[in-house]
N, C-alpha and C. Protein backbone atom coordinates (compact mmCIF):
# COMPACT_ATOMS: atom_id res chain seq x y z
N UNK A 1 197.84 -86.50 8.35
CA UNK A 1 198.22 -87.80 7.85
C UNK A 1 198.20 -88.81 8.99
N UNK A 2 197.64 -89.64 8.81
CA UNK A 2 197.45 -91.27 9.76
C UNK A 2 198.64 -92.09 9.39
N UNK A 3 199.43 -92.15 10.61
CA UNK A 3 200.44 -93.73 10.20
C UNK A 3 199.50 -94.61 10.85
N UNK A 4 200.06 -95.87 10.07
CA UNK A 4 199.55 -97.59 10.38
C UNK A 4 200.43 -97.78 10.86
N UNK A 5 201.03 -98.20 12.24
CA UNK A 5 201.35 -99.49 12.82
C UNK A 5 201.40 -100.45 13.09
N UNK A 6 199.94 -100.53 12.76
CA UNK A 6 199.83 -102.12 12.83
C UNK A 6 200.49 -102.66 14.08
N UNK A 7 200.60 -102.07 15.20
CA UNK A 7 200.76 -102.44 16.68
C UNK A 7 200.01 -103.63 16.99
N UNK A 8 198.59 -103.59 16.99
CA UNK A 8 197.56 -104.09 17.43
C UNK A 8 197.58 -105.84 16.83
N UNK A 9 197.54 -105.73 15.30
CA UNK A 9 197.40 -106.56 14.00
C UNK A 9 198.25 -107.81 14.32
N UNK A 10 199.46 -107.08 14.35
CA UNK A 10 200.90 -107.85 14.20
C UNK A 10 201.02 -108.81 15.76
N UNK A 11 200.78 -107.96 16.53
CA UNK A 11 200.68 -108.56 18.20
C UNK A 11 199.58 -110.18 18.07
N UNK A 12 198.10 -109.61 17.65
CA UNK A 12 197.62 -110.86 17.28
C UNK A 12 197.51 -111.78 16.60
N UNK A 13 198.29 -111.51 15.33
CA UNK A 13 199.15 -112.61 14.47
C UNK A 13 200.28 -113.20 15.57
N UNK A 14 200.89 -112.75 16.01
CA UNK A 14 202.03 -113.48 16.91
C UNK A 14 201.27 -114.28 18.08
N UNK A 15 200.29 -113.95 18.45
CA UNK A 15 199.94 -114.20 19.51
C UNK A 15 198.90 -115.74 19.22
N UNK A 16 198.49 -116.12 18.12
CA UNK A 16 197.74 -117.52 18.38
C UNK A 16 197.74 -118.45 18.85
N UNK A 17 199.67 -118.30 19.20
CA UNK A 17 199.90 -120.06 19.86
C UNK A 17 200.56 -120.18 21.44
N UNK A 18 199.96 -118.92 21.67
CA UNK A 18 200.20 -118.49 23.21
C UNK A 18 198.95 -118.89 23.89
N UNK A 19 198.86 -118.62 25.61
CA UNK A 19 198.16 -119.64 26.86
C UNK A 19 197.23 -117.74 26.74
N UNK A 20 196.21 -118.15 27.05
CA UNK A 20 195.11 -116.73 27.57
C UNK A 20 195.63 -116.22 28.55
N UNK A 21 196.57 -116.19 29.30
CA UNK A 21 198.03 -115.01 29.95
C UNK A 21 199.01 -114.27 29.38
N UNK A 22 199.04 -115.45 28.08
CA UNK A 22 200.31 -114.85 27.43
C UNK A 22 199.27 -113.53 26.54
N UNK A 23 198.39 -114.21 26.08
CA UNK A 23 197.66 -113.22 24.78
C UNK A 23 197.48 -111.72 25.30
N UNK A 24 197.14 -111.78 27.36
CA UNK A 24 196.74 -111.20 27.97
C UNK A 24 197.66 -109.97 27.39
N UNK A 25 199.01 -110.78 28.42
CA UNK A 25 200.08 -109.32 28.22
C UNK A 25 200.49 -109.03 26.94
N UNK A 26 200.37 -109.76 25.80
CA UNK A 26 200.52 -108.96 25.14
C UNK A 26 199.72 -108.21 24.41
N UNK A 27 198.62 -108.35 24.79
CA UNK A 27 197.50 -107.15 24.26
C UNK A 27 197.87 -105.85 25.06
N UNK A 28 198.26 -106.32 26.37
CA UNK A 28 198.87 -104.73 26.97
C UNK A 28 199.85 -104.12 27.03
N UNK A 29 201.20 -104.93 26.02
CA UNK A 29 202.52 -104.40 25.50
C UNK A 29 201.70 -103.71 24.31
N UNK A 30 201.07 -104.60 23.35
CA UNK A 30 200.26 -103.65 22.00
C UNK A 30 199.66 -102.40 22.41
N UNK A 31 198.76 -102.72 23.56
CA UNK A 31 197.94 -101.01 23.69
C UNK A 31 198.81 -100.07 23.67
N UNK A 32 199.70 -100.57 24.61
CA UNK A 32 200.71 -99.46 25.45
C UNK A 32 201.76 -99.19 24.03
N UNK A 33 201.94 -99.74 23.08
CA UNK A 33 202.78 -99.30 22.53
C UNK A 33 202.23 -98.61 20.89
N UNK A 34 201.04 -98.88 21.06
CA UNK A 34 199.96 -97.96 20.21
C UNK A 34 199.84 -96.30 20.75
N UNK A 35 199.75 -96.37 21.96
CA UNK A 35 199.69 -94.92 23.12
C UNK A 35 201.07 -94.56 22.95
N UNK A 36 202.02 -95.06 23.09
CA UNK A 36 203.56 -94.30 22.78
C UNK A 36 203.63 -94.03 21.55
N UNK A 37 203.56 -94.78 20.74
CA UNK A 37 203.35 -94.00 19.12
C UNK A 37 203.02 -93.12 19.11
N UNK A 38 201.72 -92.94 19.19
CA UNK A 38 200.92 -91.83 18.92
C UNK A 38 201.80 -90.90 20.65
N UNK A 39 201.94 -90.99 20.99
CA UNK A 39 202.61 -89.88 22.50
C UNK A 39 203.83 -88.95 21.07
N UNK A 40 204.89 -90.55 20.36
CA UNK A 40 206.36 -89.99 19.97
C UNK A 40 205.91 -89.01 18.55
N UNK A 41 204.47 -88.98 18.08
CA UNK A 41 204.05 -88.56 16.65
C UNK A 41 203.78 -87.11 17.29
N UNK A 42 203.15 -87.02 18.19
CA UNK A 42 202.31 -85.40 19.41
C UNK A 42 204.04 -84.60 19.53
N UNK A 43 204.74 -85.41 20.04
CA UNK A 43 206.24 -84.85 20.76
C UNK A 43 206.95 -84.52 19.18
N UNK A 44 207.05 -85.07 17.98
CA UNK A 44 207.64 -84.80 16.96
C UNK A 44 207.00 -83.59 16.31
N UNK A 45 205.90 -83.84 15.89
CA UNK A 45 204.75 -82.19 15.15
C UNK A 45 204.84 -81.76 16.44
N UNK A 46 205.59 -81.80 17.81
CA UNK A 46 205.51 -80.58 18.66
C UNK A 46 206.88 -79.51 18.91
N UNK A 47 207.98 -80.31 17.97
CA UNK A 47 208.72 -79.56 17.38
C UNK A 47 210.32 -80.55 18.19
N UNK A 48 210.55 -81.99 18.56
CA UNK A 48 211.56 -82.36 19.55
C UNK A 48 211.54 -83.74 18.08
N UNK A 49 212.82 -84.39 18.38
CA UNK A 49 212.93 -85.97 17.92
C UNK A 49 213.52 -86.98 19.11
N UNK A 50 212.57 -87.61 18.63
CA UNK A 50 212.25 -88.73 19.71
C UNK A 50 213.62 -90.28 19.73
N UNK A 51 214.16 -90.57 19.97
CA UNK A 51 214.74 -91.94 19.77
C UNK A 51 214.50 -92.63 20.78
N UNK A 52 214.35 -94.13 21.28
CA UNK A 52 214.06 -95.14 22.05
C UNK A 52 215.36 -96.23 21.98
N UNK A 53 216.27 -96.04 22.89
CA UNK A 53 217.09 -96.95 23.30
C UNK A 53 216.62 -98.15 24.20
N UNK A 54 217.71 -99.12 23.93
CA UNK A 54 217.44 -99.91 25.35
C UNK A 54 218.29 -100.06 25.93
N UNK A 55 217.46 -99.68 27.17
CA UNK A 55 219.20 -99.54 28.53
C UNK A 55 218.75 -100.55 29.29
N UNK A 56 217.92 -101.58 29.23
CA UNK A 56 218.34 -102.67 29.75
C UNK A 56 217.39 -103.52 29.14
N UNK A 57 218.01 -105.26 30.46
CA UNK A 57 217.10 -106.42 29.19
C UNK A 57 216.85 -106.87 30.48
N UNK A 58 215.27 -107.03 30.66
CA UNK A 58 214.93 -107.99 31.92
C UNK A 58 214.31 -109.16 31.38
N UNK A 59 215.03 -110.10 32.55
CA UNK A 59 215.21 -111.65 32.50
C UNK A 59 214.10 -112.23 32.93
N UNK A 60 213.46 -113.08 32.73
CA UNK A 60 212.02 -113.81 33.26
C UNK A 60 212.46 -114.88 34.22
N UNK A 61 213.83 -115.51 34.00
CA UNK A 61 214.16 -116.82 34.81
C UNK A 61 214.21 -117.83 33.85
N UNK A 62 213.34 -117.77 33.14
CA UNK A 62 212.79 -119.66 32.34
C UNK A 62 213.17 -118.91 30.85
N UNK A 63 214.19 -118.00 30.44
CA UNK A 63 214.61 -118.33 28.94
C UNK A 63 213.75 -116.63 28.23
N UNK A 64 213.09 -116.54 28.84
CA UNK A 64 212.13 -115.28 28.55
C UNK A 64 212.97 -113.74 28.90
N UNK A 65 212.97 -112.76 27.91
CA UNK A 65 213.38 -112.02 27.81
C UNK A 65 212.58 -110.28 27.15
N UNK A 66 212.97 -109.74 27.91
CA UNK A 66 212.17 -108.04 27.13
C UNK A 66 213.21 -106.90 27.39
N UNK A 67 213.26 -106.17 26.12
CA UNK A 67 214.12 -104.73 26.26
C UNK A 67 213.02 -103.78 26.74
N UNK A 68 214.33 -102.91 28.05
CA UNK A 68 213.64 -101.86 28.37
C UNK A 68 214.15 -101.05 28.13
N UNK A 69 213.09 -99.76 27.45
CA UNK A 69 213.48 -98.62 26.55
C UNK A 69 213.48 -97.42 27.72
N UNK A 70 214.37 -96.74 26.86
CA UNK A 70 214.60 -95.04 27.39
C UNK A 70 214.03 -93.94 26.05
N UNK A 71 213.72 -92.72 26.16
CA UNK A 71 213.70 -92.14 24.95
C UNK A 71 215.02 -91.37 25.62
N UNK A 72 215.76 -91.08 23.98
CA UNK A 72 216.02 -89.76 24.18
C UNK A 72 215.88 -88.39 22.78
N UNK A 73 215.37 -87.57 23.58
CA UNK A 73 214.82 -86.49 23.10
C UNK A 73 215.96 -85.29 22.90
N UNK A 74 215.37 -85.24 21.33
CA UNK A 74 216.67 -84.05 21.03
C UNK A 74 215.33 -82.32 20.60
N UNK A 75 215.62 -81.39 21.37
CA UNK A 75 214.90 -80.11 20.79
C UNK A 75 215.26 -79.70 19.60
N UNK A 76 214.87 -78.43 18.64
CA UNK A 76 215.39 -77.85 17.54
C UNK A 76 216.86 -76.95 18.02
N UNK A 77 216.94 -76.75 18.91
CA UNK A 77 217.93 -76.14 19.04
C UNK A 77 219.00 -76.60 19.44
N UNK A 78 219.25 -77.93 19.85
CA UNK A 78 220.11 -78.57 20.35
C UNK A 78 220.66 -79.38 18.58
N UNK A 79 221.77 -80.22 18.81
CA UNK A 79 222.58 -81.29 17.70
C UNK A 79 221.94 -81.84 16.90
């Protein structure tokens, strides 16, 4: 079975009224978070569950803001 994310889609709908820097990075938050998907889908059918916290929030200076994630990973034999 294929999930849609629509990672890619959604990034360039958001992205039209951004500067060709902004579109930049976020085509490479989208890739990168197309590649973790598919990483947390490999780690789940590999028998673990995946969760993504955020343990912190970095500041840009000028009002700009991003959460940075942790996973944490539970095995079958653990809670």
């Amino acid at each position: 079975m294929t999930v849609q994310t629509r990672v890619k889609e959604r990034a360039e709908e958001q992205a039209s009224a951004m500067s060709a820097d902004q579109q930049a990075a976020i085509r490479m938050v989208a890739n990168d978070l197309h590649r973790l998907n598919h990483a947390i889908m490999k780690a789940v059918d590999a028998g673990v569950s995946v969760e993504l916290i955020r343990s912190a929030r970095h500041h840009g200076g000028a009002g700009n803001w991003g959460d940075l994630m942790i996973p944490v990973v539970v095995t079958q034999g653990q809670g």
